[in-house]
Protein backbone atom coordinates (compact mmCIF):
# COMPACT_ATOMS: atom_id res chain seq x y z
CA UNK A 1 -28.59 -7.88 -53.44
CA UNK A 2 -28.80 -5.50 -50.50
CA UNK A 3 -26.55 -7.36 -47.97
CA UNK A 4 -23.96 -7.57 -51.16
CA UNK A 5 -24.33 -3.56 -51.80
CA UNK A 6 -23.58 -2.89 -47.92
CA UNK A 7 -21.17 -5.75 -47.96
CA UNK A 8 -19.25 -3.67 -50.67
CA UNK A 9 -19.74 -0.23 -48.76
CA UNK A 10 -18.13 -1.35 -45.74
CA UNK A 11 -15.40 -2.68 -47.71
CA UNK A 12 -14.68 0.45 -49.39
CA UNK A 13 -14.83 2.41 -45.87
CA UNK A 14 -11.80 0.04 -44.47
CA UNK A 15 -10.24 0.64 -47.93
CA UNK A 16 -9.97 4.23 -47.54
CA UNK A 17 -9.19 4.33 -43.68
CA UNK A 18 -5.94 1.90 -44.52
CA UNK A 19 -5.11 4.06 -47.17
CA UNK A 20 -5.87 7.56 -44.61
CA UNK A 21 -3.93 5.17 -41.67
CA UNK A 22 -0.76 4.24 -44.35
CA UNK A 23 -0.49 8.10 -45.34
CA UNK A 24 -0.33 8.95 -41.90
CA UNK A 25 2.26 6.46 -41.23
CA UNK A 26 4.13 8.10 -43.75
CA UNK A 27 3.91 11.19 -42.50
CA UNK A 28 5.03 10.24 -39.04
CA UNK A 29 8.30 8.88 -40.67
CA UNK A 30 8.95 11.94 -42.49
CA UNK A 31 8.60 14.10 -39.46
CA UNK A 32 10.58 11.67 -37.56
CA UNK A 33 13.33 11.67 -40.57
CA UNK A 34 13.62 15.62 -40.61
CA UNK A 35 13.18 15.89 -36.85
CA UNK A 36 16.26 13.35 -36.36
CA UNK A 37 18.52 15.38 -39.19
CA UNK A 38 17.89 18.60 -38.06
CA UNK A 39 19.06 17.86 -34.54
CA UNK A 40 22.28 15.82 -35.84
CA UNK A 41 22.44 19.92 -37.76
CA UNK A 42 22.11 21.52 -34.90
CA UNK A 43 24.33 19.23 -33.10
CA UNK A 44 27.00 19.94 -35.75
CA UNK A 45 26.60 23.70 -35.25
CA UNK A 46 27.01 23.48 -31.51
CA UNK A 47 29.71 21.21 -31.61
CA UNK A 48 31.82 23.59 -34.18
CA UNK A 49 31.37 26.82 -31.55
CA UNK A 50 31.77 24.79 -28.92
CA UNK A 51 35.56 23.81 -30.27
CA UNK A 52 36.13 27.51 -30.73
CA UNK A 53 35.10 27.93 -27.36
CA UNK A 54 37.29 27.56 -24.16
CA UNK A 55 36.06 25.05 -21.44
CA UNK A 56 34.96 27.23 -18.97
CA UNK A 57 33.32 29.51 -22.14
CA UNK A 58 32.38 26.80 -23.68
CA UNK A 59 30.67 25.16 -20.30
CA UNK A 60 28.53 28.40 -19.21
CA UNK A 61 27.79 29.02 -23.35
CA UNK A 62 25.94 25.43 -23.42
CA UNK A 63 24.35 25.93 -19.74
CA UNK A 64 22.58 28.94 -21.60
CA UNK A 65 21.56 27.47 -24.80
CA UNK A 66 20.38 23.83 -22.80
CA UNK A 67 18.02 25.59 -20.17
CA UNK A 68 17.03 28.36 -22.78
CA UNK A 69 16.13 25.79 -25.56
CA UNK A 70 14.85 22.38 -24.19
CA UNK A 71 14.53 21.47 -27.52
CA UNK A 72 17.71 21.15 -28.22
CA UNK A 73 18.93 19.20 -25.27
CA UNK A 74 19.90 15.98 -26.99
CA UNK A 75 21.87 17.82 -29.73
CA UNK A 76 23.70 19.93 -26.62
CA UNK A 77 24.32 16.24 -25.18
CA UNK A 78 25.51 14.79 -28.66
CA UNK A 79 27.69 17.87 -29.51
CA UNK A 80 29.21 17.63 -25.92
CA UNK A 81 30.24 13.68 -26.52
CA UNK A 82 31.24 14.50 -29.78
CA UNK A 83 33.40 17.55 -28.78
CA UNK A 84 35.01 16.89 -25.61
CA UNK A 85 34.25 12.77 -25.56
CA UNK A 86 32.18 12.74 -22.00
CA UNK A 87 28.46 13.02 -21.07
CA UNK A 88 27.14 16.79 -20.33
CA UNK A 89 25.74 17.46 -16.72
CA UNK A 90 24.04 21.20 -16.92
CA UNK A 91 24.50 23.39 -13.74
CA UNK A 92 21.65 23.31 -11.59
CA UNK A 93 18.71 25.36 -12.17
CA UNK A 94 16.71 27.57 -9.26
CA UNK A 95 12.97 26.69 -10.26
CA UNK A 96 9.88 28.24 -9.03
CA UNK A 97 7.66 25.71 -8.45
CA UNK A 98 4.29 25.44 -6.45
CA UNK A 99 3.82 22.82 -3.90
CA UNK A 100 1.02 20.52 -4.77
CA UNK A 101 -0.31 20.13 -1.47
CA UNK A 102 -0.44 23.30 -0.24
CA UNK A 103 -0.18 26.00 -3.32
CA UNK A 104 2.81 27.65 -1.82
CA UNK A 105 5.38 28.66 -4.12
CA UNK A 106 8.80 27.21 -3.98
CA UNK A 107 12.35 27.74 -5.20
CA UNK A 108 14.00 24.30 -5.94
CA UNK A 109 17.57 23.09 -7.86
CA UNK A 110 16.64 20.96 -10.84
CA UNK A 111 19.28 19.12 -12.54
CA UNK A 112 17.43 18.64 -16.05
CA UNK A 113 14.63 19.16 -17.80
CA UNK A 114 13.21 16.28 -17.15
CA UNK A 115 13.30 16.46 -12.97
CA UNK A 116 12.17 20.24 -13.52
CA UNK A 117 8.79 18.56 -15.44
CA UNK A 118 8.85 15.74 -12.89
CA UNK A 119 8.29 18.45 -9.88
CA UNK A 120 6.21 21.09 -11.81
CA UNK A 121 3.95 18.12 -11.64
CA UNK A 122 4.33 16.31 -8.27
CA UNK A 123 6.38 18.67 -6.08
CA UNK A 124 5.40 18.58 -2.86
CA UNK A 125 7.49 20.89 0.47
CA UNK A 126 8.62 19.83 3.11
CA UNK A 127 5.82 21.09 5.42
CA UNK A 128 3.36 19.18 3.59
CA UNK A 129 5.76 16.37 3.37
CA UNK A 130 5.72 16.53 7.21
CA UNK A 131 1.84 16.53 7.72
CA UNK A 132 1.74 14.08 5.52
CA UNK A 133 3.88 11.43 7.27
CA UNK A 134 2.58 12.62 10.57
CA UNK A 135 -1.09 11.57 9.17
CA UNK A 136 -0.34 8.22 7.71
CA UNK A 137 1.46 7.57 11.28
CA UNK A 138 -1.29 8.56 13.02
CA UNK A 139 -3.34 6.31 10.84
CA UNK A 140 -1.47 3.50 11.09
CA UNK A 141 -1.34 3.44 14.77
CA UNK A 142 -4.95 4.40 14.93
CA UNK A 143 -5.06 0.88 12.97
CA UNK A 144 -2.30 -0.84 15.20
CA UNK A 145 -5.14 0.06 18.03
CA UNK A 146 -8.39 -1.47 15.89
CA UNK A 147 -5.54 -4.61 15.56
CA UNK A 148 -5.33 -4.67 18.70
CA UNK A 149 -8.99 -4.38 20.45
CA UNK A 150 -9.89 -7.13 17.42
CA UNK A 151 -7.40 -9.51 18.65
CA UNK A 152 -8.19 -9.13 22.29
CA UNK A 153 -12.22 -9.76 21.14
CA UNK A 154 -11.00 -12.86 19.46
CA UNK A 155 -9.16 -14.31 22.48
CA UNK A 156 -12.34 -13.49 24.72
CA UNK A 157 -14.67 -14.93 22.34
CA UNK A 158 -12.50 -18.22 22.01
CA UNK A 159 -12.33 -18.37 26.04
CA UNK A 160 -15.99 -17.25 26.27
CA UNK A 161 -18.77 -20.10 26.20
CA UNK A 162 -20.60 -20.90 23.35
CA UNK A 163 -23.90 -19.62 23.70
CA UNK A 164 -22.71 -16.13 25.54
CA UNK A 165 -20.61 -15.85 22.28
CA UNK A 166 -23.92 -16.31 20.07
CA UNK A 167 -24.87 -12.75 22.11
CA UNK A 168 -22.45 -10.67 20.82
CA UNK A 169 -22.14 -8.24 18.50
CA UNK A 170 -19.53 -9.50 16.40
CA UNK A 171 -21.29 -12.77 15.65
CA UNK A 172 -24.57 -10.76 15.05
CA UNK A 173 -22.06 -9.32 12.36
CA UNK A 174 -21.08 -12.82 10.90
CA UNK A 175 -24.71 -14.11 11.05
CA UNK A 176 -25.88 -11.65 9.09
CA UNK A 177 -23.12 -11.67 6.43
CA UNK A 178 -24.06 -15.37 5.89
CA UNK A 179 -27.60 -14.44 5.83
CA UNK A 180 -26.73 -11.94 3.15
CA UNK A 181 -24.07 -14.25 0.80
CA UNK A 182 -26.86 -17.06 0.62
CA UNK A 183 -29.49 -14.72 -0.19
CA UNK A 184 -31.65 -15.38 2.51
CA UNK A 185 -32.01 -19.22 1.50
CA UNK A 186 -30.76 -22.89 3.44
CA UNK A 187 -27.99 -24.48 1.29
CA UNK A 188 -29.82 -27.87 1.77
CA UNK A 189 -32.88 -26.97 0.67
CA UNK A 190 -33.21 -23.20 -0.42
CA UNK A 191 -36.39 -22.47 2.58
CA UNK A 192 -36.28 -18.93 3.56
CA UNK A 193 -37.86 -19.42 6.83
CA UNK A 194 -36.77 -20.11 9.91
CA UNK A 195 -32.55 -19.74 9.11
CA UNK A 196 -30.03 -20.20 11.20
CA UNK A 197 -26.64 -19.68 10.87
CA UNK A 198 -24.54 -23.25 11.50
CA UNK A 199 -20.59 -23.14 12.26
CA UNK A 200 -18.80 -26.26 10.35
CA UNK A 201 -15.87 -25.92 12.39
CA UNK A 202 -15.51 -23.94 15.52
CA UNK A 203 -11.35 -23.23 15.29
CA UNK A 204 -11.53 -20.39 13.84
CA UNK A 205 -14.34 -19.21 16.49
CA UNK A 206 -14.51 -15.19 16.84
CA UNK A 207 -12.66 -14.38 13.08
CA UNK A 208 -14.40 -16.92 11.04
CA UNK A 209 -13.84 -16.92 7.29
CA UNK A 210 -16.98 -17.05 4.91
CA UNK A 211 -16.29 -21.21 4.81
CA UNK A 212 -16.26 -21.45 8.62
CA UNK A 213 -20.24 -20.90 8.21
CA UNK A 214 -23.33 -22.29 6.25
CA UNK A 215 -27.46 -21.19 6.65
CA UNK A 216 -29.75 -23.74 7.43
CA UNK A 217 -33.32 -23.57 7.54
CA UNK A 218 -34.51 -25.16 11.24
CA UNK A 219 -35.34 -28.44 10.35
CA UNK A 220 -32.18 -29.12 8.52
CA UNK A 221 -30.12 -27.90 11.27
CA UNK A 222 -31.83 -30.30 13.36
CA UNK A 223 -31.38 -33.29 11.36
CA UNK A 224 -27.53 -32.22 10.77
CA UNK A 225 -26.92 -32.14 15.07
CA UNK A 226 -30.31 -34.72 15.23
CA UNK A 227 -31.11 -31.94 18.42
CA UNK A 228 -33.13 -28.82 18.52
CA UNK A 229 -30.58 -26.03 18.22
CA UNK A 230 -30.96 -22.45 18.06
CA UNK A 231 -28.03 -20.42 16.63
């Protein structure tokens, strides 16, 4: 009887939040609805002076009214198309803006409401603009050089014999990455003692991928080469 009783309560819960969700739905509509007539209104209004109006009047009149009243951009727009039959283009608009690298205020041409909000938010001057390219150049050359030294390390360790190689740093590096991905365990038999670090191919010797290598514990290292090998 208890699991019906909260069966029923959490019924009624969902009942009321689709009923709260469907009246806000409605709402939404009816703010939509009233939103959408009063700018075909307005649109009306401004198309009516705007006929009155010389171009040139006319022009400068809506420049006002369009970066004076964002709100009423699309109406300016619809009572342009409906008035003179082409597509409005405001004048540009100086803008103080601050950069947002460096804080320093700016005065740029916008060209709409829409770029103006678009570098309010992510202007950034040409200084800073500057520095910026300047430091992603530097780091990719800084990377170009890294490139570079690894590629020349790869060559020598190809050219290099095999057990100098087994010195180096780099393979101490891969060694102990494989040591790491099998948890400290042989694949064969999951010892922990006694691992080495076996290469199943020796192509890609000096930038070997996380395949190129397996752990082994000693003794099944030995049985795989049927020799004593330390690696």
């Amino acid at each position: 009887m208890a699991e019906e009783t909260t069966a029923d309560e959490e019924i009624i819960k969902l009942a009321i939040m689709q009923d709260a969700i469907a009246e806000k739905q409605y709402e939404l509509k009816q703010f939509i609805s009233e939103e959408r007539q009063q700018r075909q209104r307005a649109g009306v209004a401004i198309q009516e002076t705007l006929l009155s109006m010389s171009i040139k009047s006319g022009r400068e009149w809506l420049n006002s009214i369009y970066w004076g009243h964002p709100c009423l951009a699309q109406s300016i727009r619809d009572a342009h198309m409906g008035a003179l039959g082409t597509a409005f283009y405001p004048s540009l608009m100086e803008a103080k803006v601050d950069c947002q690298a460096c804080k320093a205020e700016n005065i740029v041409l916008c060209k709409s409401w829409h770029e103006y909000k678009e570098k309010i938010n992510k202007y950034v001057c040409s200084g800073c603009k500057e520095k910026e390219f300047s430091e992603r150049e530097r780091h990719y050359q800084a990377w170009e050089q890294k490139q570079k030294i690894k590629k020349d390390k790869i060559s020598q360790s190809k050219n290099m014999p095999y057990k100098e190689y087994l010195l180096t740093e780099h393979w101490r590096e891969i060694r102990e990455s494989a040591l790491k991905r099998a948890g400290y365990r042989c694949f064969l038999c999951s010892k922990g003692e006694s691992l080495h670090v076996h290469h199943r191919t020796y192509e890609n010797l000096g930038e070997e991928s996380p395949d190129d290598v397996i752990v082994l514990c000693r003794d099944c290292h030995e049985k795989h080469h049927n020799i004593q090998k330390t690696t």
